[in-house]
PDB file of N, CA and C in Angstrom:
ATOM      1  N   UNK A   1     140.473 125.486 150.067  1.00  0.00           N
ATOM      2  CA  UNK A   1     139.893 126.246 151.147  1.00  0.00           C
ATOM      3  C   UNK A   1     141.007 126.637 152.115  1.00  0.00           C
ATOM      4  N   UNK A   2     140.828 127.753 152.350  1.00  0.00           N
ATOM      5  CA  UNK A   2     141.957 128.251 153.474  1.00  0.00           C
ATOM      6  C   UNK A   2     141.280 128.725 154.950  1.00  0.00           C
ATOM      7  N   UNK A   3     142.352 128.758 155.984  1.00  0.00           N
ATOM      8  CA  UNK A   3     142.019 128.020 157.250  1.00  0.00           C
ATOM      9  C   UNK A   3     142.270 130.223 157.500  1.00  0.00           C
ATOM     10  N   UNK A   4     140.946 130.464 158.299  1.00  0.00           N
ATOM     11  CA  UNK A   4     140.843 131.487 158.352  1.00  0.00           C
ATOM     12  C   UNK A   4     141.148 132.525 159.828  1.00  0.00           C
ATOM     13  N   UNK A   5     141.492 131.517 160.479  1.00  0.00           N
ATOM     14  CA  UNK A   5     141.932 131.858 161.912  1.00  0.00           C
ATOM     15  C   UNK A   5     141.041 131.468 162.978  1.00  0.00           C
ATOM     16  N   UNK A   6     139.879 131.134 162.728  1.00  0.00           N
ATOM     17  CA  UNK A   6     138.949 131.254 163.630  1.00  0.00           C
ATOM     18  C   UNK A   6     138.259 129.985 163.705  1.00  0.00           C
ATOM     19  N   UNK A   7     138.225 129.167 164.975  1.00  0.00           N
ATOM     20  CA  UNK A   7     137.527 127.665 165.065  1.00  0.00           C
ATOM     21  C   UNK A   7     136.027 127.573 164.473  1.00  0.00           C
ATOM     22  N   UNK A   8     136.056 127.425 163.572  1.00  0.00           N
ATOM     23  CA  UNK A   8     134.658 127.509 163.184  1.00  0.00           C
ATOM     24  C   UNK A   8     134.636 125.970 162.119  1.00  0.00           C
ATOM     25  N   UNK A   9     133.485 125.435 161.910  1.00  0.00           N
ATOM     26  CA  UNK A   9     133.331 124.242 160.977  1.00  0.00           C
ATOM     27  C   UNK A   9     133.372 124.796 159.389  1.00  0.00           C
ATOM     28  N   UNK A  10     134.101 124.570 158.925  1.00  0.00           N
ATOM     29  CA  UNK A  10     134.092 125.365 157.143  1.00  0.00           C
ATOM     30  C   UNK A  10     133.254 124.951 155.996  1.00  0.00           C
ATOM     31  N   UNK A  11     132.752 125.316 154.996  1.00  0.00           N
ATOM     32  CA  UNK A  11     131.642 124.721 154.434  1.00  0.00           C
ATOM     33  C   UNK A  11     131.856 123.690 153.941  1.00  0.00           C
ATOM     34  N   UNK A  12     130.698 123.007 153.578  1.00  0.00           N
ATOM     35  CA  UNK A  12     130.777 121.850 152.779  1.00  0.00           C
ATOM     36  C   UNK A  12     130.914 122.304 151.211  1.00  0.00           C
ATOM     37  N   UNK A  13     130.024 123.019 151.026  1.00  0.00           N
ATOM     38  CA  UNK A  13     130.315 123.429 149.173  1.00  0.00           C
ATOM     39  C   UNK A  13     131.398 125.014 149.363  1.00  0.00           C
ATOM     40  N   UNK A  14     131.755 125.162 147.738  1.00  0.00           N
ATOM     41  CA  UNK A  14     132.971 125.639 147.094  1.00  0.00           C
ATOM     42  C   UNK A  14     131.730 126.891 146.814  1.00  0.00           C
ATOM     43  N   UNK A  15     132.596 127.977 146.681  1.00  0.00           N
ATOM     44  CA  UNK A  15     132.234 129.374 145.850  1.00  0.00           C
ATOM     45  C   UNK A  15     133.487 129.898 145.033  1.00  0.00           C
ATOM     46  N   UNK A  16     132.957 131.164 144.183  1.00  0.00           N
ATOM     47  CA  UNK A  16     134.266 131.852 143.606  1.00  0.00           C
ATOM     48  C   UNK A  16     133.899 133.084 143.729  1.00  0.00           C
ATOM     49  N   UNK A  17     133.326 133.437 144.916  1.00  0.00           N
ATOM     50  CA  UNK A  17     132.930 134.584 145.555  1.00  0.00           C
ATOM     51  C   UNK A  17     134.165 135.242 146.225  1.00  0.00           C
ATOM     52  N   UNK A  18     134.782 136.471 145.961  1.00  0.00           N
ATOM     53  CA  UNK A  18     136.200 136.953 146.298  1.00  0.00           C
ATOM     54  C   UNK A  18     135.689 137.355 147.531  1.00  0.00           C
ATOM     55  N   UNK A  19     134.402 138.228 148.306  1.00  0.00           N
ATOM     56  CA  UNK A  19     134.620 138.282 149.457  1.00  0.00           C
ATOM     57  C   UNK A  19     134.414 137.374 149.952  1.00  0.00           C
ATOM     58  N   UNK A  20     134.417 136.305 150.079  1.00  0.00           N
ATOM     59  CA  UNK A  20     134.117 134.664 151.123  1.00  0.00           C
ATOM     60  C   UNK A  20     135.284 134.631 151.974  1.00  0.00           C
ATOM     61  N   UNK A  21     135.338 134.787 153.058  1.00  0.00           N
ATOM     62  CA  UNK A  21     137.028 134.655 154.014  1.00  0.00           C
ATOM     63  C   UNK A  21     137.281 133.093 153.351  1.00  0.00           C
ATOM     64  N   UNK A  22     136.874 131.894 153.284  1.00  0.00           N
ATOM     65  CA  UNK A  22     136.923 130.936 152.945  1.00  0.00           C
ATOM     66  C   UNK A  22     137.707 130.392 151.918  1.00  0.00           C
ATOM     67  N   UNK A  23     137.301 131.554 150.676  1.00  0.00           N
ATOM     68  CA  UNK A  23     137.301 131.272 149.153  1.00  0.00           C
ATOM     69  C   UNK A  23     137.664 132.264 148.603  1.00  0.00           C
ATOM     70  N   UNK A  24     137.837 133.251 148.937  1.00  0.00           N
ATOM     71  CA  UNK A  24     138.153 134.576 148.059  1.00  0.00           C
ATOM     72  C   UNK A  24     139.942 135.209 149.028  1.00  0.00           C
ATOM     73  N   UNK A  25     139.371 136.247 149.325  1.00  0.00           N
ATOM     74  CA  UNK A  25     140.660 137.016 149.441  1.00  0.00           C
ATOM     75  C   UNK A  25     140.231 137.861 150.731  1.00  0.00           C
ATOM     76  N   UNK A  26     138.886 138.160 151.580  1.00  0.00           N
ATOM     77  CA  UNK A  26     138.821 138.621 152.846  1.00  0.00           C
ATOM     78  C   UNK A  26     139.522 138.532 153.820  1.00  0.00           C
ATOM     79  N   UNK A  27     139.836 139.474 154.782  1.00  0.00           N
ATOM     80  CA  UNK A  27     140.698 138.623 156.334  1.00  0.00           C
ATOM     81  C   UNK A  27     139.903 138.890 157.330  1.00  0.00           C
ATOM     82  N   UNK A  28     140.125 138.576 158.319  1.00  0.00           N
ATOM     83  CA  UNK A  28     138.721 138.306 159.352  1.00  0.00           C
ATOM     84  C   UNK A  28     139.858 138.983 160.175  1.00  0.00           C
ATOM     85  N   UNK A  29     138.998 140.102 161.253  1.00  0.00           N
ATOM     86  CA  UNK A  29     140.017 140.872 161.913  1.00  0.00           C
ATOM     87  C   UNK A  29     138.797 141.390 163.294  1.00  0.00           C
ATOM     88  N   UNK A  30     138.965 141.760 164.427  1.00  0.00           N
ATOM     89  CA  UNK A  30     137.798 142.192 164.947  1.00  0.00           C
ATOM     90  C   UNK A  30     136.914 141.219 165.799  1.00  0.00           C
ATOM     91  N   UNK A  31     135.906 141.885 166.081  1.00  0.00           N
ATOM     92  CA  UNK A  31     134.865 141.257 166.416  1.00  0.00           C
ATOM     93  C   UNK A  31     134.185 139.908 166.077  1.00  0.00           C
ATOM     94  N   UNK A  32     133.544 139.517 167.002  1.00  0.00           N
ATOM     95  CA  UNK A  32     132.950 137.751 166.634  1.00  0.00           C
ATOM     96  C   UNK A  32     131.210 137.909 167.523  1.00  0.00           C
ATOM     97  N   UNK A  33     130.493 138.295 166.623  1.00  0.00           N
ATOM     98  CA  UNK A  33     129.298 138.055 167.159  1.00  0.00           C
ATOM     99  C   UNK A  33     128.330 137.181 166.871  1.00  0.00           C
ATOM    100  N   UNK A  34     127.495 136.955 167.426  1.00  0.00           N
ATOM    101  CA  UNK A  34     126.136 135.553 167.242  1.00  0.00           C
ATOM    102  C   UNK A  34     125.259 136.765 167.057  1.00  0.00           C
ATOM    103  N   UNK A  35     123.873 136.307 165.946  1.00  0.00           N
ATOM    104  CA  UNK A  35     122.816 136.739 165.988  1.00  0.00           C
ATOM    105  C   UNK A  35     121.741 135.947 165.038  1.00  0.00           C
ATOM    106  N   UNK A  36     120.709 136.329 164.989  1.00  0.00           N
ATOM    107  CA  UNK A  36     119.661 135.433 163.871  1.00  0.00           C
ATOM    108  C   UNK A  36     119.185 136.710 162.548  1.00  0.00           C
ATOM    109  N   UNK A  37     119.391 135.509 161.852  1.00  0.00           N
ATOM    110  CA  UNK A  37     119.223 136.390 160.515  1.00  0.00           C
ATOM    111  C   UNK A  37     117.477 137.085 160.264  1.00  0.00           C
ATOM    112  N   UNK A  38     117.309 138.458 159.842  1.00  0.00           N
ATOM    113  CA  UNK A  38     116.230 138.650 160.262  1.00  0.00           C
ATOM    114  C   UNK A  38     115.970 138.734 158.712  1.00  0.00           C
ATOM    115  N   UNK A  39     116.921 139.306 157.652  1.00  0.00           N
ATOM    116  CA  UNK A  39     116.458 138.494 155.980  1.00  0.00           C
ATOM    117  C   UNK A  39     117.351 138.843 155.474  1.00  0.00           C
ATOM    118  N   UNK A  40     117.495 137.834 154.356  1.00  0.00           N
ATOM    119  CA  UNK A  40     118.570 137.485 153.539  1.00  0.00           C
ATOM    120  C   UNK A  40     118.166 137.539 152.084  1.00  0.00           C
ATOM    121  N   UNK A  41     118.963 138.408 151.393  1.00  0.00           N
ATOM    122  CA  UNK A  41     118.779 138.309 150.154  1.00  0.00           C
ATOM    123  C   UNK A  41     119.535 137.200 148.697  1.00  0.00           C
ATOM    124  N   UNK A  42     119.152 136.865 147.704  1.00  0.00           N
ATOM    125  CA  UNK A  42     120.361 136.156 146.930  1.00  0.00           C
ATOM    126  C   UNK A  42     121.521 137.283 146.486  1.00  0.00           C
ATOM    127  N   UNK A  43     121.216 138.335 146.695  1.00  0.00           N
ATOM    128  CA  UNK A  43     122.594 139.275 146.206  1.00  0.00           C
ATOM    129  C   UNK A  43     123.871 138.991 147.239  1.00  0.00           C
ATOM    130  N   UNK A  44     123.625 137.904 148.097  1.00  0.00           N
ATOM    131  CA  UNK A  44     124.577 138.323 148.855  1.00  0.00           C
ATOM    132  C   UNK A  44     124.952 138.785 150.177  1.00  0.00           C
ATOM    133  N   UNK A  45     123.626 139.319 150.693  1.00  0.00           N
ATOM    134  CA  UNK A  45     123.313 140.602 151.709  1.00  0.00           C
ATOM    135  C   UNK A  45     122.702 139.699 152.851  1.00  0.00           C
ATOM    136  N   UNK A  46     122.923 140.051 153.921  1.00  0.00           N
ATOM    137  CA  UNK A  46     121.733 139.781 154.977  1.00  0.00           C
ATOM    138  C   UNK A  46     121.781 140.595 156.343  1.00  0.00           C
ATOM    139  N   UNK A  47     120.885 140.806 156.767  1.00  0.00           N
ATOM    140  CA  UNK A  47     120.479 141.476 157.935  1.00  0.00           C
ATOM    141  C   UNK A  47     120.303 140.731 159.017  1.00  0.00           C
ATOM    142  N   UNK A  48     120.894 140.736 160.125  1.00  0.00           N
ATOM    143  CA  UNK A  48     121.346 140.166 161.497  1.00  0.00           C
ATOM    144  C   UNK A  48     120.662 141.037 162.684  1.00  0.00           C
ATOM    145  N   UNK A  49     119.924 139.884 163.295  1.00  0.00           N
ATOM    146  CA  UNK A  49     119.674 140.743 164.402  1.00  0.00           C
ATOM    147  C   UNK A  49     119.831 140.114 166.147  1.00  0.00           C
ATOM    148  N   UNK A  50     120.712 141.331 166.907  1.00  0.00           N
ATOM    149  CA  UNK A  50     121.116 140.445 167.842  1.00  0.00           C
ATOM    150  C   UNK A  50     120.473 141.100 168.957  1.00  0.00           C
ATOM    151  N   UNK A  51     120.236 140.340 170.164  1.00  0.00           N
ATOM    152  CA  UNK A  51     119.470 141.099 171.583  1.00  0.00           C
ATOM    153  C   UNK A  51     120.488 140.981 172.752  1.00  0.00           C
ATOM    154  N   UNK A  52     120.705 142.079 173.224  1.00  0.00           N
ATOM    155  CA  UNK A  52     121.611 142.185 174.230  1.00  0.00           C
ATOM    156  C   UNK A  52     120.555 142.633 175.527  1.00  0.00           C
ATOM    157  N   UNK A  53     121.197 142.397 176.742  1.00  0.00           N
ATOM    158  CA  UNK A  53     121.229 143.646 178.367  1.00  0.00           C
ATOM    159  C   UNK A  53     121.687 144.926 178.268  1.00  0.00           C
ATOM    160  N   UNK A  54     120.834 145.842 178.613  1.00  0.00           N
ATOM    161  CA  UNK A  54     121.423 146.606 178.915  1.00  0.00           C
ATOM    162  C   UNK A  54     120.567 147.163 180.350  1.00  0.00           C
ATOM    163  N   UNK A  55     121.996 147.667 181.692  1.00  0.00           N
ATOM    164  CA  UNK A  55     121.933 147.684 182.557  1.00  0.00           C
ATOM    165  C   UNK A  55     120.623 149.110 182.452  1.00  0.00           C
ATOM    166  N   UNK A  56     119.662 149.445 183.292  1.00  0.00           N
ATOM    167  CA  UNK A  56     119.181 150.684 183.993  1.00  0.00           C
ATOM    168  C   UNK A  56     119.709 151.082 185.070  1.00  0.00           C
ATOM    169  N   UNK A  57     120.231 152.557 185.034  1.00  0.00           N
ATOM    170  CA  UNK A  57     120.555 152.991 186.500  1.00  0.00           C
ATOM    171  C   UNK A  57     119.551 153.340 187.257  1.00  0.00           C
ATOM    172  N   UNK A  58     118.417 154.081 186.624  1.00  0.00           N
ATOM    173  CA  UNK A  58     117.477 153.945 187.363  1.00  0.00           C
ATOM    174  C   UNK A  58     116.474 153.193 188.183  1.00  0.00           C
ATOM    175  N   UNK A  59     116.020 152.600 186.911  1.00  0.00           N
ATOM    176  CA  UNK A  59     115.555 151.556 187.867  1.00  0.00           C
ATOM    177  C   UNK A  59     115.914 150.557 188.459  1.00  0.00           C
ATOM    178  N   UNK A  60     117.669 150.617 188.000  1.00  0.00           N
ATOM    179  CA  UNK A  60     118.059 148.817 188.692  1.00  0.00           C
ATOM    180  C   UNK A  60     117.904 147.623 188.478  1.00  0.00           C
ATOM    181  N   UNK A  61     117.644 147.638 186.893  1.00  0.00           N
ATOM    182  CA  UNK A  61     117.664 146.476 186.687  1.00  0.00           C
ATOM    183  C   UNK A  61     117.617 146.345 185.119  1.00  0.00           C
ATOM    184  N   UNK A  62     117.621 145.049 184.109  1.00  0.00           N
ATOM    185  CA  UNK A  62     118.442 145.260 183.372  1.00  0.00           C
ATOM    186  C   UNK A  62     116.996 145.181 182.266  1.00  0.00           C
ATOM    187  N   UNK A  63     117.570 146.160 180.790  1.00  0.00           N
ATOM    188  CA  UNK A  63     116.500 146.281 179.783  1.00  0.00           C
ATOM    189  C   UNK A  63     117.040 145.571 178.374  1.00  0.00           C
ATOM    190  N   UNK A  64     116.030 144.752 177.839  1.00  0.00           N
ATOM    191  CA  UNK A  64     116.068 143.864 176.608  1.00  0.00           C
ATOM    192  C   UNK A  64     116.490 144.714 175.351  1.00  0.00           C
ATOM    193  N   UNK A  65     117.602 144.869 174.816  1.00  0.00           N
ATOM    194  CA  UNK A  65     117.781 145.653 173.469  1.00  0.00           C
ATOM    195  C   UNK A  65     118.114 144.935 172.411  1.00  0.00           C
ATOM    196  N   UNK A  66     117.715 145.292 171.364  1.00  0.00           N
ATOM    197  CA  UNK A  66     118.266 144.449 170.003  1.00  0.00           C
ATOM    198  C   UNK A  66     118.796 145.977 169.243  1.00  0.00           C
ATOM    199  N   UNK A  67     119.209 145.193 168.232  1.00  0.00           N
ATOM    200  CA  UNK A  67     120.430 145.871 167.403  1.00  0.00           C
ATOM    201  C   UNK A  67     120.285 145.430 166.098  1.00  0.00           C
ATOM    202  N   UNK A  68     120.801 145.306 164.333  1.00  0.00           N
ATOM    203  CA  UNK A  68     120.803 145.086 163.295  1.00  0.00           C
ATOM    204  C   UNK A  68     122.086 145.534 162.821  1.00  0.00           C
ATOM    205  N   UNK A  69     122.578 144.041 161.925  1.00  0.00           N
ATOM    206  CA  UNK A  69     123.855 144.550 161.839  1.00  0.00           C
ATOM    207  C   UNK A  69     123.616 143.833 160.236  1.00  0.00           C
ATOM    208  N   UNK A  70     124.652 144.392 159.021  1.00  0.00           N
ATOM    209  CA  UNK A  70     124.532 144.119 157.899  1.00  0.00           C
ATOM    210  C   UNK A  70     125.627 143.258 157.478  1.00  0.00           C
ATOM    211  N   UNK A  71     125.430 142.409 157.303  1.00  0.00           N
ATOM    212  CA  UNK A  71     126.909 141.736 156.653  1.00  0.00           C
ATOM    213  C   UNK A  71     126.560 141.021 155.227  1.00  0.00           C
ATOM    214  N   UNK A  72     127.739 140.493 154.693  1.00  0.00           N
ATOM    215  CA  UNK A  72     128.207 139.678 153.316  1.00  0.00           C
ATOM    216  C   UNK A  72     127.714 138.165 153.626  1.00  0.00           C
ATOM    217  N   UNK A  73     126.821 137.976 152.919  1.00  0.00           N
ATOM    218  CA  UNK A  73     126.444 136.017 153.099  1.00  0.00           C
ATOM    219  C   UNK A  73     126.885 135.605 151.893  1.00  0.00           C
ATOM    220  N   UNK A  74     127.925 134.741 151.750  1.00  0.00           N
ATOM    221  CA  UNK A  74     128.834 133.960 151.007  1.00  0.00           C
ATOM    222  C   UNK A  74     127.724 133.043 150.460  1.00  0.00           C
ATOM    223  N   UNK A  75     127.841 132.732 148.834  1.00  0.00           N
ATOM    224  CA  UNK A  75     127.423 131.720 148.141  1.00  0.00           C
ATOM    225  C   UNK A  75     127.557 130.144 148.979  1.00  0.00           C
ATOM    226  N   UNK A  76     128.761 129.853 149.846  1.00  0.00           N
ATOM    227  CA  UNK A  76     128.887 128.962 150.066  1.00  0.00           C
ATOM    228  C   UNK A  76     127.854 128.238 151.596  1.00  0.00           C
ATOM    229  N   UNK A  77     127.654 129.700 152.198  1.00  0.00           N
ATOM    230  CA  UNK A  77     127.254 129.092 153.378  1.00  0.00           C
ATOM    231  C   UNK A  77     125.071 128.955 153.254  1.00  0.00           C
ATOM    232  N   UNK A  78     124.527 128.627 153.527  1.00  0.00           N
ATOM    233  CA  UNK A  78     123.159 128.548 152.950  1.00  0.00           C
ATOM    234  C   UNK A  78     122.964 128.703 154.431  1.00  0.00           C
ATOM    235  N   UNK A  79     121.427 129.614 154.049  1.00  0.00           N
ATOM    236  CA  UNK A  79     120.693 130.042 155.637  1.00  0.00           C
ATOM    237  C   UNK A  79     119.572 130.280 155.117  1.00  0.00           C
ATOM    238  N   UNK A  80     119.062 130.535 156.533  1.00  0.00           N
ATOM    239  CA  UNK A  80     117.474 130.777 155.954  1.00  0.00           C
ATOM    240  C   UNK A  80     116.651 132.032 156.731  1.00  0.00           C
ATOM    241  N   UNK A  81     115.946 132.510 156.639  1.00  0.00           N
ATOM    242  CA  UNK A  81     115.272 133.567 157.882  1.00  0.00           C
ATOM    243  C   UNK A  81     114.990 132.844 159.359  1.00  0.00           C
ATOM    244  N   UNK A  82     115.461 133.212 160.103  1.00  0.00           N
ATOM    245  CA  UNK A  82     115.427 133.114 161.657  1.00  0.00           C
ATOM    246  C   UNK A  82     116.372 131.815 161.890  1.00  0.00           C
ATOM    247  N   UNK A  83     117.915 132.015 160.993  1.00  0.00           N
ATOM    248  CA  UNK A  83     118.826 130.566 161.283  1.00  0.00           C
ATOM    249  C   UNK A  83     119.360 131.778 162.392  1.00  0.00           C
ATOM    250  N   UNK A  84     120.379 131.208 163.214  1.00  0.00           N
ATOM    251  CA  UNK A  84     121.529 131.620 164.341  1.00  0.00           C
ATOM    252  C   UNK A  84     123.045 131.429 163.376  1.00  0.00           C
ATOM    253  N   UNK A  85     123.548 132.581 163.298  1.00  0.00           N
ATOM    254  CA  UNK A  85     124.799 132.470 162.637  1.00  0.00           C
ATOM    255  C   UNK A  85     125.451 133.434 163.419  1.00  0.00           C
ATOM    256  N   UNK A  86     127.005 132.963 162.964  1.00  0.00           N
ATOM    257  CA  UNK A  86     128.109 133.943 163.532  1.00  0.00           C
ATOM    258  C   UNK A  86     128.960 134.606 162.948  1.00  0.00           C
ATOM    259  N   UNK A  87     129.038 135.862 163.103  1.00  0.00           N
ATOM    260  CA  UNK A  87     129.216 136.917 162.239  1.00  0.00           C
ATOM    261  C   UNK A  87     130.964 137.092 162.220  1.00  0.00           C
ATOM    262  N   UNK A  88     131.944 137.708 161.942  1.00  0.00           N
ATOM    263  CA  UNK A  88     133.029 138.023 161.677  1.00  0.00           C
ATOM    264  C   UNK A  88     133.602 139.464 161.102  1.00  0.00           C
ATOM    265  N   UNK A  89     134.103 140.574 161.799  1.00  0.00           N
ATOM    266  CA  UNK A  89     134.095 141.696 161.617  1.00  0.00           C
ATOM    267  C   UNK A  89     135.022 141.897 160.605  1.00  0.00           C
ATOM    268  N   UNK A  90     135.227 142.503 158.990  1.00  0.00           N
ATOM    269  CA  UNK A  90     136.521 142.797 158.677  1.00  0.00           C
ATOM    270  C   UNK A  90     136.319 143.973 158.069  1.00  0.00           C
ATOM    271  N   UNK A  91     137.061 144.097 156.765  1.00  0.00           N
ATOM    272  CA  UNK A  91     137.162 145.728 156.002  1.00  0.00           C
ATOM    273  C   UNK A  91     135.687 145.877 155.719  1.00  0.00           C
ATOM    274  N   UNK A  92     135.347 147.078 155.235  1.00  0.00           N
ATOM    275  CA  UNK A  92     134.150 147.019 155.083  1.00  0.00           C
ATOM    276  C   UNK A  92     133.869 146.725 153.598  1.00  0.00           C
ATOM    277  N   UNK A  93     132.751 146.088 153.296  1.00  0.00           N
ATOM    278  CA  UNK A  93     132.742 145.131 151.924  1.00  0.00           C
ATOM    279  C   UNK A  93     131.537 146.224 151.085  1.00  0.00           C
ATOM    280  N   UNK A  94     131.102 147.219 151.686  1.00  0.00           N
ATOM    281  CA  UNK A  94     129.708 147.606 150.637  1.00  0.00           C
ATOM    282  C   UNK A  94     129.690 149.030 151.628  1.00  0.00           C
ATOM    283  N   UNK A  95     128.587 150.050 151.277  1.00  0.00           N
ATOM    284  CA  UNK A  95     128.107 150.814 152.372  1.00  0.00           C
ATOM    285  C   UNK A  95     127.829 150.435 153.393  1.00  0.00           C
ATOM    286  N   UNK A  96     127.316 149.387 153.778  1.00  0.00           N
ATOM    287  CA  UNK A  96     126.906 149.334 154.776  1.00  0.00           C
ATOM    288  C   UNK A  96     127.324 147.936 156.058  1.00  0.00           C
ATOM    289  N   UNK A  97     127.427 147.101 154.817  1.00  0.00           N
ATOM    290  CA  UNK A  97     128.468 145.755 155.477  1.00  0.00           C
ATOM    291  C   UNK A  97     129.675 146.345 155.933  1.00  0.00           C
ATOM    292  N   UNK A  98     129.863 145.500 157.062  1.00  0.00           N
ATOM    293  CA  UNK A  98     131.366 145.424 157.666  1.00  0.00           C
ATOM    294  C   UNK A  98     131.803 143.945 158.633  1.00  0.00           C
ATOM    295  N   UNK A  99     130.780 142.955 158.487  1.00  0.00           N
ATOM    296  CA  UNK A  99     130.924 142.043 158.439  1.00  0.00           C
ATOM    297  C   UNK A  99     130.535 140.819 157.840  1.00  0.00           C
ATOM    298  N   UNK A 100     130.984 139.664 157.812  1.00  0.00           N
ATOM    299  CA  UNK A 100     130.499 138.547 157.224  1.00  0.00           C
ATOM    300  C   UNK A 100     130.226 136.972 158.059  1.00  0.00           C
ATOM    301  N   UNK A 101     129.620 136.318 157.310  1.00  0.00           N
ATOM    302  CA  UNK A 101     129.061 135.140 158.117  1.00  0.00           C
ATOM    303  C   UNK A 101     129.741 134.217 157.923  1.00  0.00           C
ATOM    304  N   UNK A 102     130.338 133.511 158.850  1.00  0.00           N
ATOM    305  CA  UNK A 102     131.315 132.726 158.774  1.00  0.00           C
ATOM    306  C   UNK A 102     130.752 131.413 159.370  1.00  0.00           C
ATOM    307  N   UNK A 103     129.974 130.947 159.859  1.00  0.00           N
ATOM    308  CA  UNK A 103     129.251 130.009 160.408  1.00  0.00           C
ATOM    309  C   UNK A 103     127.636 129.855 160.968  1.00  0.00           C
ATOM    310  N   UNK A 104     126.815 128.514 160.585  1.00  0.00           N
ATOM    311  CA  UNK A 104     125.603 128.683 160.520  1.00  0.00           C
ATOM    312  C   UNK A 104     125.495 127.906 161.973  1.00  0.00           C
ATOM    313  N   UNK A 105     124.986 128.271 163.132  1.00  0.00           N
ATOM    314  CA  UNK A 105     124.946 127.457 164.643  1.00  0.00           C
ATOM    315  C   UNK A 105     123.651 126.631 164.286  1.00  0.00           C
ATOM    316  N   UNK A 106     123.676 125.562 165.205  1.00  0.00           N
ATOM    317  CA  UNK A 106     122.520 124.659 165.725  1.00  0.00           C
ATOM    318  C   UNK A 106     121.632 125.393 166.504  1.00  0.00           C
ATOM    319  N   UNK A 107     121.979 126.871 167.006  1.00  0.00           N
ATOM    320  CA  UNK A 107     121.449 127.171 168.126  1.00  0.00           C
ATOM    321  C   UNK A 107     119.868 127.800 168.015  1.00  0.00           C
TER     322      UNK A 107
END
């Protein structure tokens, strides 16, 4: 297992999954976001969804937004629908991925 730059706890089980930053050959470059998985497929795939602020000028005060972001879920890391994981921005791995999950939170 190789040490990927980023403080994160590394898995307990092994893959031979080439995009895994972990286990394969990915580099982790970019962005570091939290969100909850909204579904996950066994191909690999999962859909992230995160809720941010965003300010109103009008009215002055601030509005609830969410977002969906697609990333690579590694053989190694196991999740489930509505876990909290943290995402890792790199090359883009598919159409639509451009990041991957690099850690599953308690949160």
């Amino acid at each position: 297992m190789k040490n990927i730059g980023i403080d994160v706890k590394p898995p307990k089980k092994t893959c031979n999954d080439d995009l895994c930053p972990f286990h394969g050959s990915t580099k982790i470059r970019g962005r570091i976001v939290k969100g909850k998985i909204a579904s996950a497929t066994t191909g690999g795939n999962a859909v992230i969804e995160r809720q941010y602020f965003q300010y109103g000028k009008k009215y002055m005060r601030y509005e609830k937004r969410r977002s969906k972001l697609h990333a690579h879920l590694p053989l190694c890391i196991e999740v489930a629908k509505g876990d909290m994981v943290v995402l890792a921005e790199c090359r883009p791995l598919n159409k639509t991925a451009s990041f991957v999950v690099i850690e599953r939170t308690s949160e």
